[in-house]
N, C-alpha and C. Protein backbone atom coordinates (compact mmCIF):
# COMPACT_ATOMS: atom_id res chain seq x y z
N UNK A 1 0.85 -1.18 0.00
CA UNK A 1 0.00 0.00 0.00
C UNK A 1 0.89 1.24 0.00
N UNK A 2 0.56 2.16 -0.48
CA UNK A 2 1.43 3.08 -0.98
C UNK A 2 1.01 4.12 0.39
N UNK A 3 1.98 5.53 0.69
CA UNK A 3 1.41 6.20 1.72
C UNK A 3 0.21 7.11 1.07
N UNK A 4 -0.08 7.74 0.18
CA UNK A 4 -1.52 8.03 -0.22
C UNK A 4 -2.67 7.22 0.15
N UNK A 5 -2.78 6.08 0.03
CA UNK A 5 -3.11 5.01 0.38
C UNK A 5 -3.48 5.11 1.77
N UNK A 6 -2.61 5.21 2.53
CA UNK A 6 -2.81 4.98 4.00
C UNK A 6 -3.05 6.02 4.13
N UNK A 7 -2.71 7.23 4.16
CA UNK A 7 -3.20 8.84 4.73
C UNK A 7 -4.72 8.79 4.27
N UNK A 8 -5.01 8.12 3.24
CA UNK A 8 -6.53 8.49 2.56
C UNK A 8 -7.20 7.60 3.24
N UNK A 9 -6.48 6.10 4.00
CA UNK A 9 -7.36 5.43 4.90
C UNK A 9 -7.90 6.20 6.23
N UNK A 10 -7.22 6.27 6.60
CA UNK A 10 -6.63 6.92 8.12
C UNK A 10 -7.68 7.68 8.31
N UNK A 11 -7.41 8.85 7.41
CA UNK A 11 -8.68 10.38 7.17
C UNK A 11 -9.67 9.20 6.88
N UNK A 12 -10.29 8.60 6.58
CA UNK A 12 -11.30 8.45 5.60
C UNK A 12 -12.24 7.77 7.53
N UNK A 13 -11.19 7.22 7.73
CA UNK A 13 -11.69 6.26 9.27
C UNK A 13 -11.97 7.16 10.29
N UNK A 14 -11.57 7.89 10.56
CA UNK A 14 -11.42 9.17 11.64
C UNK A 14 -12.45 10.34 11.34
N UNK A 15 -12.61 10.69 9.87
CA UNK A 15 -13.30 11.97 9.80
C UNK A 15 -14.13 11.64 8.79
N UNK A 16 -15.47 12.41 9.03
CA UNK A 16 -16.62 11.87 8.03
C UNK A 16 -16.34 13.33 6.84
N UNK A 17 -17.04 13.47 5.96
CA UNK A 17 -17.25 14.07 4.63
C UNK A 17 -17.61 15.31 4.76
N UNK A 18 -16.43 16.76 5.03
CA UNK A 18 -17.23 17.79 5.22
C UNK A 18 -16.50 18.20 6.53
N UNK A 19 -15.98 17.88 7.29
CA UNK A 19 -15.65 17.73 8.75
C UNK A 19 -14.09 18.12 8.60
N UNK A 20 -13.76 19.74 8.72
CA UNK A 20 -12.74 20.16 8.84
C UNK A 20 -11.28 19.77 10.04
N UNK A 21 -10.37 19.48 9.31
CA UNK A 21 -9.14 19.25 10.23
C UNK A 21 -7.80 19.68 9.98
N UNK A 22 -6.69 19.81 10.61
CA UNK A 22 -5.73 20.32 10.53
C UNK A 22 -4.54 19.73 9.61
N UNK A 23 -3.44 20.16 8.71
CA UNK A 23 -2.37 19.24 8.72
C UNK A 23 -2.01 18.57 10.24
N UNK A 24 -1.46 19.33 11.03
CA UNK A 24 -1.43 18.38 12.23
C UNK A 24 -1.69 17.26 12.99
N UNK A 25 -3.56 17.69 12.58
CA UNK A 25 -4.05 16.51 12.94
C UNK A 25 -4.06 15.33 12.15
N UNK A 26 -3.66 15.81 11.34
CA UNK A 26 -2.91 14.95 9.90
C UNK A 26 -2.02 14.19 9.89
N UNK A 27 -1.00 14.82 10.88
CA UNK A 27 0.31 14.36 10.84
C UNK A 27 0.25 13.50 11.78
N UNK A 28 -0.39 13.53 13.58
CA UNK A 28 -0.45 13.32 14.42
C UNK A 28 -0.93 12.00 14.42
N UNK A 29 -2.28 12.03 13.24
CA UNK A 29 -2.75 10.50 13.04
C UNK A 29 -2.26 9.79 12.46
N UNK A 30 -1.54 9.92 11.33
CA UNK A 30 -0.85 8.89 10.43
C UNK A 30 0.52 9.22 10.99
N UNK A 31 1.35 9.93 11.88
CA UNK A 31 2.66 9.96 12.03
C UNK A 31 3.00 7.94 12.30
N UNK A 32 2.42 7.81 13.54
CA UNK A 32 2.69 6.31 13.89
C UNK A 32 2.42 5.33 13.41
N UNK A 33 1.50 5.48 12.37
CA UNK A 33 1.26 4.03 11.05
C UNK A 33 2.74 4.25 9.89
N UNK A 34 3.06 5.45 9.83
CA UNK A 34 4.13 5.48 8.79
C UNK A 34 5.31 5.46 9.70
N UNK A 35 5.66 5.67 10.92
CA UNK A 35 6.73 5.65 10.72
C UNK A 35 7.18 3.83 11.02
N UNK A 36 6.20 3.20 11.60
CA UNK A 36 6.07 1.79 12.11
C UNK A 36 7.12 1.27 10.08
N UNK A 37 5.99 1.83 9.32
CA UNK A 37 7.00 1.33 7.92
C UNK A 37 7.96 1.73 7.37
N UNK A 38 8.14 3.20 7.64
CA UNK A 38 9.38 3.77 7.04
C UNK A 38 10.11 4.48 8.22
N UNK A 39 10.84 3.59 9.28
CA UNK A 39 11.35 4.02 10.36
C UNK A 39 12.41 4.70 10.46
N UNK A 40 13.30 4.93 9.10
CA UNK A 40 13.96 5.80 9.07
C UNK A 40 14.06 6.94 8.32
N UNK A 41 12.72 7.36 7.53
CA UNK A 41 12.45 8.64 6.53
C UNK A 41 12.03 9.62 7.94
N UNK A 42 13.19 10.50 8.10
CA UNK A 42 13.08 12.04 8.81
C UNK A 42 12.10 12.49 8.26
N UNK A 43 12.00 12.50 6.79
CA UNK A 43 10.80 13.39 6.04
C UNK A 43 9.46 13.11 6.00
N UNK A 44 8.95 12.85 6.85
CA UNK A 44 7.51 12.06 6.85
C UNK A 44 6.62 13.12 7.00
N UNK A 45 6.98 14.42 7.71
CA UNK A 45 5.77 15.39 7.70
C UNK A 45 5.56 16.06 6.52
N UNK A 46 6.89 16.36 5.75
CA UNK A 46 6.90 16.61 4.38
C UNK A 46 6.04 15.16 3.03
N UNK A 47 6.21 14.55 3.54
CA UNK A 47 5.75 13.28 2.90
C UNK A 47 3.97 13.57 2.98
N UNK A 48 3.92 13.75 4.29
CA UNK A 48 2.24 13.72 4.86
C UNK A 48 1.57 15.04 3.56
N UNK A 49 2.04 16.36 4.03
CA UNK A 49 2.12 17.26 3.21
C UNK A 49 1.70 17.32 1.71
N UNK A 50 2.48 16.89 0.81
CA UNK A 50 2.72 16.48 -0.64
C UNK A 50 1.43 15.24 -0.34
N UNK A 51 0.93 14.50 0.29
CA UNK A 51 0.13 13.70 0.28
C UNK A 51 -1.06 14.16 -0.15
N UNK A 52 -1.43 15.25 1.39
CA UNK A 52 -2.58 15.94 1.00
C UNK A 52 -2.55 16.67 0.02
N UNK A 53 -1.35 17.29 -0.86
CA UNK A 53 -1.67 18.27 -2.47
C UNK A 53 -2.35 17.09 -2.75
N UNK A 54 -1.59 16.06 -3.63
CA UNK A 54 -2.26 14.94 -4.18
C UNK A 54 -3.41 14.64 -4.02
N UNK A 55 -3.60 14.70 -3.12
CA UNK A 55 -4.97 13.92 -2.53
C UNK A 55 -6.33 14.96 -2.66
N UNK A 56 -5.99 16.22 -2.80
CA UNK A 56 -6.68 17.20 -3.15
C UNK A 56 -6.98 17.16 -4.87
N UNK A 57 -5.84 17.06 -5.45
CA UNK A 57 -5.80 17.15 -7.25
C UNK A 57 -6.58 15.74 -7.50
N UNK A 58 -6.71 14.71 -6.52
CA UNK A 58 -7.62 14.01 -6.96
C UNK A 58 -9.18 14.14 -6.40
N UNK A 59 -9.46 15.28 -5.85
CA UNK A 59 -11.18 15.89 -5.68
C UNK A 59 -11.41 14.77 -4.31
N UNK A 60 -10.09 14.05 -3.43
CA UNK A 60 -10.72 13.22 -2.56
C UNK A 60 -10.88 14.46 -1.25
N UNK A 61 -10.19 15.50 -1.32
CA UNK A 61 -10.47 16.37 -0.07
C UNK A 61 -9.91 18.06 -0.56
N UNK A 62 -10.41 19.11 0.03
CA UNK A 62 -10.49 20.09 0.46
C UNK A 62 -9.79 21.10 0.58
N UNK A 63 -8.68 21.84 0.32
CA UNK A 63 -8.29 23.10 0.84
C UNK A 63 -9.26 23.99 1.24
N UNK A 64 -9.15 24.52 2.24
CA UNK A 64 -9.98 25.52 2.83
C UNK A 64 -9.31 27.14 3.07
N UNK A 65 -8.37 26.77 3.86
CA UNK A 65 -7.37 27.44 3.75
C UNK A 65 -6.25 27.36 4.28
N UNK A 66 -5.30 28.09 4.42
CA UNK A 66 -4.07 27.41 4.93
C UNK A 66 -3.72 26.25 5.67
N UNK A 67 -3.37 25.26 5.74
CA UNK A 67 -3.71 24.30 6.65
C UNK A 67 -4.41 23.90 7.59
N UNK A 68 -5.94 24.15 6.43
CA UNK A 68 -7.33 23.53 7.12
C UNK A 68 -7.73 22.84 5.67
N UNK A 69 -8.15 21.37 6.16
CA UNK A 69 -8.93 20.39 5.01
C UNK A 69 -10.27 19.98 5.31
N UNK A 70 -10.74 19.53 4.50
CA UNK A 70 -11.78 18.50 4.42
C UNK A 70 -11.97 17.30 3.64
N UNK A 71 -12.23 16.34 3.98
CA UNK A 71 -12.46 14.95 2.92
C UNK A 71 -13.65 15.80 2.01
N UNK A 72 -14.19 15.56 0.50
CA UNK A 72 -15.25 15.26 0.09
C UNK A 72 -15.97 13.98 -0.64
């Protein structure tokens, strides 16, 4: 499973459709599923980050504004 994959699980389990949240809380939830797999990438909040662009260019969630999202 790729980490898009898992960040889009994670959010998808935790927050319903519409229901604003933070990068943070972003990071905070998937920090310990990713780093369990990639225990030595320092760059994981940057990783998380670039996740959510992606994950936005695919219409699965939200910019609101500065690091505030939403799933849709």
């Amino acid at each position: 499973m790729i980490v898009r994959d898992r960040v889009f699980e994670i959010l998808s389990l935790t927050y319903s459709e519409g229901v604003k949240f933070t990068s943070q809380d972003v990071y905070d939830l998937t920090f310990p599923v990713l780093s369990r797999t990639n225990p030595f990438n320092n760059g994981l909040k940057g990783t998380v980050l670039r996740e959510l662009q992606v994950l936005r260019d695919l219409n699965h969630m939200k910019f609101h504004t500065p690091g505030i999202y939403s799933l849709t």
